[in-house]
PDB file of N, CA and C in Angstrom:
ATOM      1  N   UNK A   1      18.819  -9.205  -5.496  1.00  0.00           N
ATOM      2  CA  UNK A   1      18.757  -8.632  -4.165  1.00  0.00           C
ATOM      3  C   UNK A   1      17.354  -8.806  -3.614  1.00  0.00           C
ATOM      4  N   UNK A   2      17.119  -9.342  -2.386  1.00  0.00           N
ATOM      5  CA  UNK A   2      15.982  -9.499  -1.439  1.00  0.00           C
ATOM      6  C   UNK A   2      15.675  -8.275  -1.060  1.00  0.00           C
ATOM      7  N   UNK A   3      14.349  -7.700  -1.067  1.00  0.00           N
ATOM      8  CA  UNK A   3      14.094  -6.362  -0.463  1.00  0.00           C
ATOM      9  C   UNK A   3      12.736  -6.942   0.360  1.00  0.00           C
ATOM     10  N   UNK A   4      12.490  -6.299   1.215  1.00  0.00           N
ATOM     11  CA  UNK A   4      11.549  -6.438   1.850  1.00  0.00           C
ATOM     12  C   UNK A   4      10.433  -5.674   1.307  1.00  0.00           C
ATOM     13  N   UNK A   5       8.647  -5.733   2.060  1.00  0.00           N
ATOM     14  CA  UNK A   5       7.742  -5.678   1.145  1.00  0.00           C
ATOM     15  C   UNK A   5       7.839  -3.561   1.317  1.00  0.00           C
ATOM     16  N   UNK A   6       8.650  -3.397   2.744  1.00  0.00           N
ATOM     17  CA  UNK A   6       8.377  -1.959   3.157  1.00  0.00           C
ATOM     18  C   UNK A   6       9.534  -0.562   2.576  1.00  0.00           C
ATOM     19  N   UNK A   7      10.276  -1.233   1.567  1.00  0.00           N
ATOM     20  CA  UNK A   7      11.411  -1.097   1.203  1.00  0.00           C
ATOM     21  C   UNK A   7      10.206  -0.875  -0.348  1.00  0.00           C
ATOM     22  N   UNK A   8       9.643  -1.939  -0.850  1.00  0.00           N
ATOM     23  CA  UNK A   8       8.828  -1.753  -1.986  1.00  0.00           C
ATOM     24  C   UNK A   8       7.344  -0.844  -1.753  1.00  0.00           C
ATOM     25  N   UNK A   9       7.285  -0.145  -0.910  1.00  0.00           N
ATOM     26  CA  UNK A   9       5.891   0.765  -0.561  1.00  0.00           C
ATOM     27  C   UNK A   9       6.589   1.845  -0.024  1.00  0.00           C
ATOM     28  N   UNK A  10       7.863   1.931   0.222  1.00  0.00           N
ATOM     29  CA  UNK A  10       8.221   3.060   0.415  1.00  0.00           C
ATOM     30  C   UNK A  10       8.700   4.314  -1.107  1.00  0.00           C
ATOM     31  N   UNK A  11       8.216   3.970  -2.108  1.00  0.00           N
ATOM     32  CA  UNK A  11       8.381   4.445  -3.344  1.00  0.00           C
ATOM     33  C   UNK A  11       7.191   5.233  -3.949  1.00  0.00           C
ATOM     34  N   UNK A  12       7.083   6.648  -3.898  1.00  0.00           N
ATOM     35  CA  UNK A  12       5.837   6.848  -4.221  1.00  0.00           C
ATOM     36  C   UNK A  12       4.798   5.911  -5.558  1.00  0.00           C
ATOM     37  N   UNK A  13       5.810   5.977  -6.402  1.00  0.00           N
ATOM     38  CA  UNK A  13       5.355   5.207  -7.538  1.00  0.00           C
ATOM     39  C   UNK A  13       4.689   3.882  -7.586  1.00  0.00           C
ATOM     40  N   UNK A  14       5.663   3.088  -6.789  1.00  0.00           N
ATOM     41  CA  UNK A  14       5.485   1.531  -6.646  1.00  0.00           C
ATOM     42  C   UNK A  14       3.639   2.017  -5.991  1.00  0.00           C
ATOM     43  N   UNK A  15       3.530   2.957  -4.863  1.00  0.00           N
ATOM     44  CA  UNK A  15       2.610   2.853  -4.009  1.00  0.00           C
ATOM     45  C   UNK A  15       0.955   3.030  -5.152  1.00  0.00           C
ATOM     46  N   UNK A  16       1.566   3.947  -5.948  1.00  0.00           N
ATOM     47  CA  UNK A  16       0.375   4.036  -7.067  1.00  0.00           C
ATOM     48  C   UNK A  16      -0.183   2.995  -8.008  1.00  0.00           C
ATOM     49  N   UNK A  17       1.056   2.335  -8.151  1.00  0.00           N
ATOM     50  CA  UNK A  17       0.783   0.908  -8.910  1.00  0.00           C
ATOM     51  C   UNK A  17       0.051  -0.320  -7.691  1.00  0.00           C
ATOM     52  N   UNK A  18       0.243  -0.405  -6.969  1.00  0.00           N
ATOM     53  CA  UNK A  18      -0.458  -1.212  -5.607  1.00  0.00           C
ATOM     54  C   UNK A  18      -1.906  -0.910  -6.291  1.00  0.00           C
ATOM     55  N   UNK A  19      -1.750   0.184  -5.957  1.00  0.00           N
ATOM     56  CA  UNK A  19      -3.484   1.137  -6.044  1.00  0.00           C
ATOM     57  C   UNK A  19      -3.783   0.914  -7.180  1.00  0.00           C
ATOM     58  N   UNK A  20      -3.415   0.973  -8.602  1.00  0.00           N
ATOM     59  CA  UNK A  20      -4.059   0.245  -9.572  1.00  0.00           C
ATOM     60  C   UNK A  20      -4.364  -0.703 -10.001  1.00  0.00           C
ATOM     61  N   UNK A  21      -3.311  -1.695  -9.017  1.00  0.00           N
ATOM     62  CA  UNK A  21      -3.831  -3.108  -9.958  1.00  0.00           C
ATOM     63  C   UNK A  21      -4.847  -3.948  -8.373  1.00  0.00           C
ATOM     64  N   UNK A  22      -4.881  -2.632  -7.107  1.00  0.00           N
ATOM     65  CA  UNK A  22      -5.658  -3.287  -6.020  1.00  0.00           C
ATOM     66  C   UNK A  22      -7.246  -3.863  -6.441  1.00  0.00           C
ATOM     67  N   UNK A  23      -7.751  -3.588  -8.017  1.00  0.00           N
ATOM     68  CA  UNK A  23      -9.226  -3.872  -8.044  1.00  0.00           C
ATOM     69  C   UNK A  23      -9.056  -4.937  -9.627  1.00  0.00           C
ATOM     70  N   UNK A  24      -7.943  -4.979 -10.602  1.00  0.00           N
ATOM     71  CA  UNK A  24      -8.134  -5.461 -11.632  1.00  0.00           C
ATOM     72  C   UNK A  24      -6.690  -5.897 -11.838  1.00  0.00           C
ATOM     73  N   UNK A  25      -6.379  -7.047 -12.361  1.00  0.00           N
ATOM     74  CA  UNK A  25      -4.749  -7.352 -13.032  1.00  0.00           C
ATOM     75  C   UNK A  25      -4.847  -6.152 -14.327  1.00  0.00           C
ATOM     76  N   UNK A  26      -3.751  -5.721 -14.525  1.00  0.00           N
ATOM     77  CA  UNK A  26      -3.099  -4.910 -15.913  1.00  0.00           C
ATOM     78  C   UNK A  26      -1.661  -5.552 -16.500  1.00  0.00           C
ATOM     79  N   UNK A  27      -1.745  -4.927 -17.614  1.00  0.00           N
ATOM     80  CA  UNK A  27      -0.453  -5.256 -18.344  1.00  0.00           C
ATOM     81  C   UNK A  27      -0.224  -4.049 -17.671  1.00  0.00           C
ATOM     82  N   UNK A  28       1.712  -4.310 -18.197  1.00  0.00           N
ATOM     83  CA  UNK A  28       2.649  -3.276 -18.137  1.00  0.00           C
ATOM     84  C   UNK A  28       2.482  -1.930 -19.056  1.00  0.00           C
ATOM     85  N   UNK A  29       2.137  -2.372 -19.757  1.00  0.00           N
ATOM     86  CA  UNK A  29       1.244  -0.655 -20.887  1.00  0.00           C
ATOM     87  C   UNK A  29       0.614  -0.315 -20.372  1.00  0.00           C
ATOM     88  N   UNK A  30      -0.305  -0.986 -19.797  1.00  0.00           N
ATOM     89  CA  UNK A  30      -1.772  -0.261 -19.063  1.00  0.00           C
ATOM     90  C   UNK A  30      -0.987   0.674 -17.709  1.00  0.00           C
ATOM     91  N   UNK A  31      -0.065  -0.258 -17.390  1.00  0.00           N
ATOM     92  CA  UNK A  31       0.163   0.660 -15.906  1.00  0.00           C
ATOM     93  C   UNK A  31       0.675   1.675 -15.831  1.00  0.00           C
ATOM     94  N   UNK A  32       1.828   1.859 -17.524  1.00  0.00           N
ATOM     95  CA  UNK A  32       2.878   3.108 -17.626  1.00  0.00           C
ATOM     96  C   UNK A  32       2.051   3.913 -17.786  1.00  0.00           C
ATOM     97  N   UNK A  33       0.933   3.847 -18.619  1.00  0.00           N
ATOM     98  CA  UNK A  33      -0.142   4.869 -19.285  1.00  0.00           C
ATOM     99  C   UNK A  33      -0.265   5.478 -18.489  1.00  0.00           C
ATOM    100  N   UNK A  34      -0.127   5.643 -16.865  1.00  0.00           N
ATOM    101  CA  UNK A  34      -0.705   6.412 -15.628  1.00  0.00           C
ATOM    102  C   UNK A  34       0.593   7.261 -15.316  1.00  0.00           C
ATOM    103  N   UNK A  35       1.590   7.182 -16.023  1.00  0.00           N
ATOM    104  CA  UNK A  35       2.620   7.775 -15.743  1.00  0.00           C
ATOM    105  C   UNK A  35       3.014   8.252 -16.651  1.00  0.00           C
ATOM    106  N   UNK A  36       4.163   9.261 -16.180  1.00  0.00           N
ATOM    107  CA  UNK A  36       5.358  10.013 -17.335  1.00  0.00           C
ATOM    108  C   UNK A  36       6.128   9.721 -16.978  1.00  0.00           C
ATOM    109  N   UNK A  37       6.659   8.347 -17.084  1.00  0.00           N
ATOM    110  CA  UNK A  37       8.107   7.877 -17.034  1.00  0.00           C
ATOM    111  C   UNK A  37       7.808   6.382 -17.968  1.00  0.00           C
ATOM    112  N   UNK A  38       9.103   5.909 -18.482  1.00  0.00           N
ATOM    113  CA  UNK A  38       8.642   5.253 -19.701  1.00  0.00           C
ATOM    114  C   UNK A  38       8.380   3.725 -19.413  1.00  0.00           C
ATOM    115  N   UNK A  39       8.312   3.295 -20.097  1.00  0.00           N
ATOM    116  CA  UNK A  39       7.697   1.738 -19.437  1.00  0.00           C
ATOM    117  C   UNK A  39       8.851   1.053 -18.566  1.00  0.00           C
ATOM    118  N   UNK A  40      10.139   1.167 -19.143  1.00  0.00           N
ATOM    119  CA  UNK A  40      11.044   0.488 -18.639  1.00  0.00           C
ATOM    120  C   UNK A  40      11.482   0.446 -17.158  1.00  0.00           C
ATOM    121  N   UNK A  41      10.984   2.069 -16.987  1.00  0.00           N
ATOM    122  CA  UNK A  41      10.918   2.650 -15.545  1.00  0.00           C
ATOM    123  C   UNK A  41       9.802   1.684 -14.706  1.00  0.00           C
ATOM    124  N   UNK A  42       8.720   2.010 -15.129  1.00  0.00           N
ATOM    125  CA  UNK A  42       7.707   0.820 -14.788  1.00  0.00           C
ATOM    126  C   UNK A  42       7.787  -0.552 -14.427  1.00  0.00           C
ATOM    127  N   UNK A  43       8.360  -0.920 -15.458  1.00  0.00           N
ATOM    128  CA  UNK A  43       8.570  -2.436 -15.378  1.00  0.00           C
ATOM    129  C   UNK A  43       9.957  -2.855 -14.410  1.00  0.00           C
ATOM    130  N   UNK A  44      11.029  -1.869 -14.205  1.00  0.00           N
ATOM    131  CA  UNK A  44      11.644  -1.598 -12.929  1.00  0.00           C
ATOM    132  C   UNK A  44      10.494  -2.056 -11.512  1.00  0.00           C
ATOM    133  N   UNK A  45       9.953  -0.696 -11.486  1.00  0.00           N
ATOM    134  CA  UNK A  45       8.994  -0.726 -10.022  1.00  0.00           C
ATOM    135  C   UNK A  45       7.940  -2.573 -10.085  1.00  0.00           C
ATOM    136  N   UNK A  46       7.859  -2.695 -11.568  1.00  0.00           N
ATOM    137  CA  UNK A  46       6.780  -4.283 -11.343  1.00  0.00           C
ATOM    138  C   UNK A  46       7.621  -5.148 -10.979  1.00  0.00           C
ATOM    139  N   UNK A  47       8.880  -5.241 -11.587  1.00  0.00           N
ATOM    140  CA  UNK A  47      10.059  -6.435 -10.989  1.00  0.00           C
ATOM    141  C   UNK A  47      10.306  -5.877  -9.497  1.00  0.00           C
ATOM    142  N   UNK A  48      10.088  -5.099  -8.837  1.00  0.00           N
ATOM    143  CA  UNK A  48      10.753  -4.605  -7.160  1.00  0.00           C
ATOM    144  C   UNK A  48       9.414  -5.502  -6.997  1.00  0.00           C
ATOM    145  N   UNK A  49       8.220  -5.058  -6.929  1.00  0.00           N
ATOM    146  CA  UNK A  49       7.033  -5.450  -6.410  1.00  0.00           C
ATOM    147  C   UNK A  49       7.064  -6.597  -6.408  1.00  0.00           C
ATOM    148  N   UNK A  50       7.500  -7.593  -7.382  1.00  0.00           N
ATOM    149  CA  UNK A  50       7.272  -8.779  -7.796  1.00  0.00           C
ATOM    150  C   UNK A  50       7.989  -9.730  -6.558  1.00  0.00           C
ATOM    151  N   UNK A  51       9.762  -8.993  -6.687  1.00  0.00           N
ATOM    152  CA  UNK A  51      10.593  -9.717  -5.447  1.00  0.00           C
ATOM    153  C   UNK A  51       9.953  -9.659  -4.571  1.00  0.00           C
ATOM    154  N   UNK A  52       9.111  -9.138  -3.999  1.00  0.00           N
ATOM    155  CA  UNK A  52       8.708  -8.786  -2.654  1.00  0.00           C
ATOM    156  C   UNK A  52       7.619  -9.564  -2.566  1.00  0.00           C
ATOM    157  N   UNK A  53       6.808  -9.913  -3.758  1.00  0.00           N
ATOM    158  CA  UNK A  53       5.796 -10.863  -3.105  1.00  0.00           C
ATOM    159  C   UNK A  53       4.895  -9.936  -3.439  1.00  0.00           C
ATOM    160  N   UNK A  54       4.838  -8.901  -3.687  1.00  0.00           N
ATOM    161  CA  UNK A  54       3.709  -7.589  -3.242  1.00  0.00           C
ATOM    162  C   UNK A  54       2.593  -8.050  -4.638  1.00  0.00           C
ATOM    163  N   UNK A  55       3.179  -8.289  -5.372  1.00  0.00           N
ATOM    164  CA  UNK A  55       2.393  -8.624  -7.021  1.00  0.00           C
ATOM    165  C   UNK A  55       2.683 -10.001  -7.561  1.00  0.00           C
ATOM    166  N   UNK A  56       2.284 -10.064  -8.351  1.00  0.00           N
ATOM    167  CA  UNK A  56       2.228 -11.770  -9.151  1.00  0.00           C
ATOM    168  C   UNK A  56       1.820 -11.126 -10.204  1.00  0.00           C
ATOM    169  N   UNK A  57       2.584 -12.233 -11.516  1.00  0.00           N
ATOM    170  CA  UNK A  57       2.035 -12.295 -12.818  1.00  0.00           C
ATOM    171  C   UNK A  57       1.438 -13.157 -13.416  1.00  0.00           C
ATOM    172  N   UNK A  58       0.797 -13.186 -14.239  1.00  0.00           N
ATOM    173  CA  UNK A  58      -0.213 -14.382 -14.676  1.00  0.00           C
ATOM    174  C   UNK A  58       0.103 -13.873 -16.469  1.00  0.00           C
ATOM    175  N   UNK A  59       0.937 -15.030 -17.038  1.00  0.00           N
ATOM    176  CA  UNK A  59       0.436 -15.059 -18.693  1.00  0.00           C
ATOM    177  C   UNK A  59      -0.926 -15.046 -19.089  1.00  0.00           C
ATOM    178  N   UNK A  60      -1.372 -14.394 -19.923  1.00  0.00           N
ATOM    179  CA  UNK A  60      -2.539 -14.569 -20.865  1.00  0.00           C
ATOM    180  C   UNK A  60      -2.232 -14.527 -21.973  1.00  0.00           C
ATOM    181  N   UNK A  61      -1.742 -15.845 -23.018  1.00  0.00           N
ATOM    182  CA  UNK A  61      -1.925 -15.004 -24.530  1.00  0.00           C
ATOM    183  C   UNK A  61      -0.568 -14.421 -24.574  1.00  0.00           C
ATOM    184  N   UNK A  62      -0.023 -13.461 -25.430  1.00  0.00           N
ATOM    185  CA  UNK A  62       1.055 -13.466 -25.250  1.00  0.00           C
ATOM    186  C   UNK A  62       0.589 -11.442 -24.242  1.00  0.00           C
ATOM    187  N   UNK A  63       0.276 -11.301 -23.302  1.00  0.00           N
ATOM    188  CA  UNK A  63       0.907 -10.789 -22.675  1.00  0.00           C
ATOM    189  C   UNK A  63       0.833 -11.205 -21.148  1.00  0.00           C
ATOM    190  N   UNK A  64       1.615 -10.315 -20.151  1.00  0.00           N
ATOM    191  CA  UNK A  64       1.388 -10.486 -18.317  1.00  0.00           C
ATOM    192  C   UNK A  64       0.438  -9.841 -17.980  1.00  0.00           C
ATOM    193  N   UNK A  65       0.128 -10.228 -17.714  1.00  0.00           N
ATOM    194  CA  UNK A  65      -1.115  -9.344 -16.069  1.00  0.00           C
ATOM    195  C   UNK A  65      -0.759  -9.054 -14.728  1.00  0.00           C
ATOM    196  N   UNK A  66      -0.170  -8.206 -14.001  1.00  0.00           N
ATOM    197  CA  UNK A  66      -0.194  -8.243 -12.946  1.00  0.00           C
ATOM    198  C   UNK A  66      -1.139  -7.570 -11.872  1.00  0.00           C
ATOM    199  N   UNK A  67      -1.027  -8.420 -10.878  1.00  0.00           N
ATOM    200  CA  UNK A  67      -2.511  -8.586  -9.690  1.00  0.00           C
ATOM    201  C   UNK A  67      -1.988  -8.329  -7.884  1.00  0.00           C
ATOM    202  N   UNK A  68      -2.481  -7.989  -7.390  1.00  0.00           N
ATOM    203  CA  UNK A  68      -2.132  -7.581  -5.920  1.00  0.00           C
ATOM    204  C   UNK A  68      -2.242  -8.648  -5.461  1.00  0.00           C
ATOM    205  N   UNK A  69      -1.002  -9.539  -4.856  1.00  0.00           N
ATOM    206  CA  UNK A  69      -1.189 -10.348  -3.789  1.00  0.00           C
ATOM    207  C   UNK A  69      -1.570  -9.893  -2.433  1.00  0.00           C
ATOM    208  N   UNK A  70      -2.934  -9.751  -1.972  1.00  0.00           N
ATOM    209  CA  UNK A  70      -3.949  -9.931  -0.928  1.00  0.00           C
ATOM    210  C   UNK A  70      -3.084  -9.674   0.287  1.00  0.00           C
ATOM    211  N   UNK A  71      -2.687 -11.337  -0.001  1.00  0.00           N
ATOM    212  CA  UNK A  71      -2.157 -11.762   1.342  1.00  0.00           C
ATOM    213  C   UNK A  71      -1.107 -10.614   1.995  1.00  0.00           C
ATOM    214  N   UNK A  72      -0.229 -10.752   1.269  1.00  0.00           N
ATOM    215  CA  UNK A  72       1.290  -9.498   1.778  1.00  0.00           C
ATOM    216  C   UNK A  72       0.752  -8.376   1.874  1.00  0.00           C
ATOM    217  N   UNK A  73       0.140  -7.983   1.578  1.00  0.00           N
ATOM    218  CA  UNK A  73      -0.415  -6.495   2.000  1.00  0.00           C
ATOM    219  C   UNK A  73      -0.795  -6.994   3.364  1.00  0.00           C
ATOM    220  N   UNK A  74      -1.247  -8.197   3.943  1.00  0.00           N
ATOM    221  CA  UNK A  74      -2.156  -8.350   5.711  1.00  0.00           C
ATOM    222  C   UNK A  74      -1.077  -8.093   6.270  1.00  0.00           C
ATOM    223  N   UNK A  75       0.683  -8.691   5.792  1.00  0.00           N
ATOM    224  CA  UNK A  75       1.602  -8.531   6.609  1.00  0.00           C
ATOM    225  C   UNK A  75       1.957  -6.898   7.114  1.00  0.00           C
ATOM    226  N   UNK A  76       1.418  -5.980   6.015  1.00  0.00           N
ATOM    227  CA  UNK A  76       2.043  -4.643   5.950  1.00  0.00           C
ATOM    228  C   UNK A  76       0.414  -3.926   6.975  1.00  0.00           C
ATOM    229  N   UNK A  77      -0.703  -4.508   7.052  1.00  0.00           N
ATOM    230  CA  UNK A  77      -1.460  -4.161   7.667  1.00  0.00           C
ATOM    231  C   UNK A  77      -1.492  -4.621   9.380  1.00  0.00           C
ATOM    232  N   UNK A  78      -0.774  -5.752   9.712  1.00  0.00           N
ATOM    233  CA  UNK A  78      -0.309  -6.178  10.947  1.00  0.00           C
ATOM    234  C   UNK A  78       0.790  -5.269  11.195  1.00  0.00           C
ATOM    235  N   UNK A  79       1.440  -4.953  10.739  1.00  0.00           N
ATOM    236  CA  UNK A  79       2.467  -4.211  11.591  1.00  0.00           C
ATOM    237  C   UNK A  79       1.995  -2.507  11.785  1.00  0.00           C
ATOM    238  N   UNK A  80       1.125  -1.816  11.012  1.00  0.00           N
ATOM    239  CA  UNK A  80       0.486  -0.701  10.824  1.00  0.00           C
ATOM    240  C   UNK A  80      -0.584  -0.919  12.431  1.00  0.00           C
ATOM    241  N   UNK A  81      -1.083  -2.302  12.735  1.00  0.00           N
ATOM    242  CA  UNK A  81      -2.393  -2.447  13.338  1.00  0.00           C
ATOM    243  C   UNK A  81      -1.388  -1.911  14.757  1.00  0.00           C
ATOM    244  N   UNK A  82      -0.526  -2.480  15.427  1.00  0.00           N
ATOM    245  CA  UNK A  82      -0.067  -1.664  16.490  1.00  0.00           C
ATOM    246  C   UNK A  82       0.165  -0.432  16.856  1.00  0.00           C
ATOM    247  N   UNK A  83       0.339   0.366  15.821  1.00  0.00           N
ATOM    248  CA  UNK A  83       0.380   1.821  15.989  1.00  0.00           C
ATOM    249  C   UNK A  83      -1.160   2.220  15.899  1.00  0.00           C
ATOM    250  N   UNK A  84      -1.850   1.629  14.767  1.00  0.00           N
ATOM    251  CA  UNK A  84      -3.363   2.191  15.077  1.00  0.00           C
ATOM    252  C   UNK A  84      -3.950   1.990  16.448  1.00  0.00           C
ATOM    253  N   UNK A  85      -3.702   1.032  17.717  1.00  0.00           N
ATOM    254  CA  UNK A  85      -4.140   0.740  18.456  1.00  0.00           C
ATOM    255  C   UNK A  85      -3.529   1.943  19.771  1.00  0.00           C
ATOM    256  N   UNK A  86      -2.018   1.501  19.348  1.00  0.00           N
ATOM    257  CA  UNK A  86      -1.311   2.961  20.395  1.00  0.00           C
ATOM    258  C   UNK A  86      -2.130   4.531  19.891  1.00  0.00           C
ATOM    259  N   UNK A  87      -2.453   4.801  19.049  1.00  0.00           N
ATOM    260  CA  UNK A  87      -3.421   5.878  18.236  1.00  0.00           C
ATOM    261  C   UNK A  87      -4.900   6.245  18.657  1.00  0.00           C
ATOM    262  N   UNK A  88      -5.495   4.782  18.609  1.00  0.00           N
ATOM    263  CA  UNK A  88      -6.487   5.304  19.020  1.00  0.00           C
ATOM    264  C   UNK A  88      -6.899   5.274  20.973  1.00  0.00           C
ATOM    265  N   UNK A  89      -5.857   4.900  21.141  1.00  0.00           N
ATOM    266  CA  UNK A  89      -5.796   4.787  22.610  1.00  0.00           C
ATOM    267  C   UNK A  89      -5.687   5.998  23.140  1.00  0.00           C
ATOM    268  N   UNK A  90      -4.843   7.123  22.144  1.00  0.00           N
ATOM    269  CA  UNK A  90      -4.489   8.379  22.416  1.00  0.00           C
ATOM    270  C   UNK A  90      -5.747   8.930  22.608  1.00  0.00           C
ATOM    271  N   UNK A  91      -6.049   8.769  21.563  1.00  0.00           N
ATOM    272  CA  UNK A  91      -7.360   9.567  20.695  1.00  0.00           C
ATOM    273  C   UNK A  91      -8.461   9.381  21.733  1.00  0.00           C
ATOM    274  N   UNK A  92      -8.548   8.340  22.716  1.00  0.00           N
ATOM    275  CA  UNK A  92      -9.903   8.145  23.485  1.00  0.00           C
ATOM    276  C   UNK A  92      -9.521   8.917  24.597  1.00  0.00           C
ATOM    277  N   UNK A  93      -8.206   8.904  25.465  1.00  0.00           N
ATOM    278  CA  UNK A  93      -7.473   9.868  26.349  1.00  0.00           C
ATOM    279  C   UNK A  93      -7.853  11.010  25.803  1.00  0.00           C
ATOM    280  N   UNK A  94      -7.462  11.635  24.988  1.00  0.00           N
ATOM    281  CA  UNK A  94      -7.846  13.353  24.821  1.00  0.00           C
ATOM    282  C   UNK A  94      -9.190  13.261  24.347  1.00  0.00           C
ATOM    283  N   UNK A  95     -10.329  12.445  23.907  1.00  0.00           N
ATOM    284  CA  UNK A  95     -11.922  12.354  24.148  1.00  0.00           C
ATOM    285  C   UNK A  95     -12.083  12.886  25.346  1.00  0.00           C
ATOM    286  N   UNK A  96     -11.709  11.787  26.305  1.00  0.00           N
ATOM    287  CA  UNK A  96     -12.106  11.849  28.017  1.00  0.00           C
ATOM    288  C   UNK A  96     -11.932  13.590  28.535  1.00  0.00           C
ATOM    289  N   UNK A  97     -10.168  13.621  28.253  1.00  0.00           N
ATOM    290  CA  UNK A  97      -9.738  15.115  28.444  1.00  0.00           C
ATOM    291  C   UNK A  97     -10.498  15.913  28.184  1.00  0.00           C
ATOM    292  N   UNK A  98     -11.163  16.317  26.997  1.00  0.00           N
ATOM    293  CA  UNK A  98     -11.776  16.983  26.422  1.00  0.00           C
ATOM    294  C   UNK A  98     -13.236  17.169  26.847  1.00  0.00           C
ATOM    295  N   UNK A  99     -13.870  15.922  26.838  1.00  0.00           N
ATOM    296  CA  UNK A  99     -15.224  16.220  27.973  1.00  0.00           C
ATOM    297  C   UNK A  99     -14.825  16.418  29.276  1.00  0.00           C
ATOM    298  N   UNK A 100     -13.811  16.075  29.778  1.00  0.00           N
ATOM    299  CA  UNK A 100     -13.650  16.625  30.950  1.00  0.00           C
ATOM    300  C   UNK A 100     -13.764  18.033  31.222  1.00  0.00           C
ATOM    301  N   UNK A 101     -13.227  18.339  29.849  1.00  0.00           N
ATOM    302  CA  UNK A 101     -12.618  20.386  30.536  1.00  0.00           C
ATOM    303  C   UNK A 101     -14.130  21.129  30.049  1.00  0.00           C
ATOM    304  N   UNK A 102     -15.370  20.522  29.254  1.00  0.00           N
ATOM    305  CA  UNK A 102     -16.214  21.120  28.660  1.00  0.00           C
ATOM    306  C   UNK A 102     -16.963  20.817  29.672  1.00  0.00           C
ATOM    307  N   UNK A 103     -17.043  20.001  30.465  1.00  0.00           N
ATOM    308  CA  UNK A 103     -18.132  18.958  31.709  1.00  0.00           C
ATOM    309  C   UNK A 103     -18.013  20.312  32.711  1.00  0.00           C
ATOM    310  N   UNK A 104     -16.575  20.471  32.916  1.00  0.00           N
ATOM    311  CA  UNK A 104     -16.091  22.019  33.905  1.00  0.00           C
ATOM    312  C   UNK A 104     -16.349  23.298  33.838  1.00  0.00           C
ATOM    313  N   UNK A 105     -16.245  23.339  32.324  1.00  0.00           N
ATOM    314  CA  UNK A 105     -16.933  24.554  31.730  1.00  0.00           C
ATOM    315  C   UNK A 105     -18.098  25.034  32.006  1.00  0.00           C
ATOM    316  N   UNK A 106     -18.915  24.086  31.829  1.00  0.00           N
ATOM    317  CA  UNK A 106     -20.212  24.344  31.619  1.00  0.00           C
ATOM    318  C   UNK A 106     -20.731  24.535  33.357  1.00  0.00           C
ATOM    319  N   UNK A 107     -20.031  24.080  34.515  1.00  0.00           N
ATOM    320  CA  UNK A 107     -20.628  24.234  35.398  1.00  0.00           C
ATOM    321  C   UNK A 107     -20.483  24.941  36.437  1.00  0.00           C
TER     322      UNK A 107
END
């Protein structure tokens, strides 16, 4: 089954594993170790991540490493960037508002 990358970040778990392997590749031991659920559970959430593009594995030796693909996260940060923009557009409107009613205040 094809899942998309927002379907795989919508999982609290998956989202913690992002966050660990965002600075170093880990094995699958290394990653359960952060959890109380057993590896198999784990290695569940690394195969979702994996379909999605979100992670890659790299053999070393006989074990995997997996590493944050960069790139797919820009896709999940482009679609986030339109709402930050409708956001901070808000945010400068109630600035203005706001010195407005203190500009009144004061005089």
């Amino acid at each position: 089954m094809r899942r998309d990358i927002f379907q795989a970040i919508a999982d609290p778990t998956r989202r913690v594993i992002i966050t660990l392997i965002a600075t170093q590749a880990m094995t699958p031991n290394a990653i359960a170790d952060n959890f109380n659920s057993t590896r198999q559970a784990v290695s569940k959430h690394l195969r979702i991540l994996t379909e999605c593009d979100l992670v890659k594995q790299e053999q070393k030796g006989r074990e995997i490493y997996y590493s944050l693909e960069i790139d797919k996260m820009k896709e999940i940060d482009k679609w986030i960037e339109q709402f930050r923009t409708i956001w901070e557009t808000k945010f400068n409107q109630l600035d203005d508002v706001l010195a407005t009613i203190k500009k009144d205040k004061n005089e």
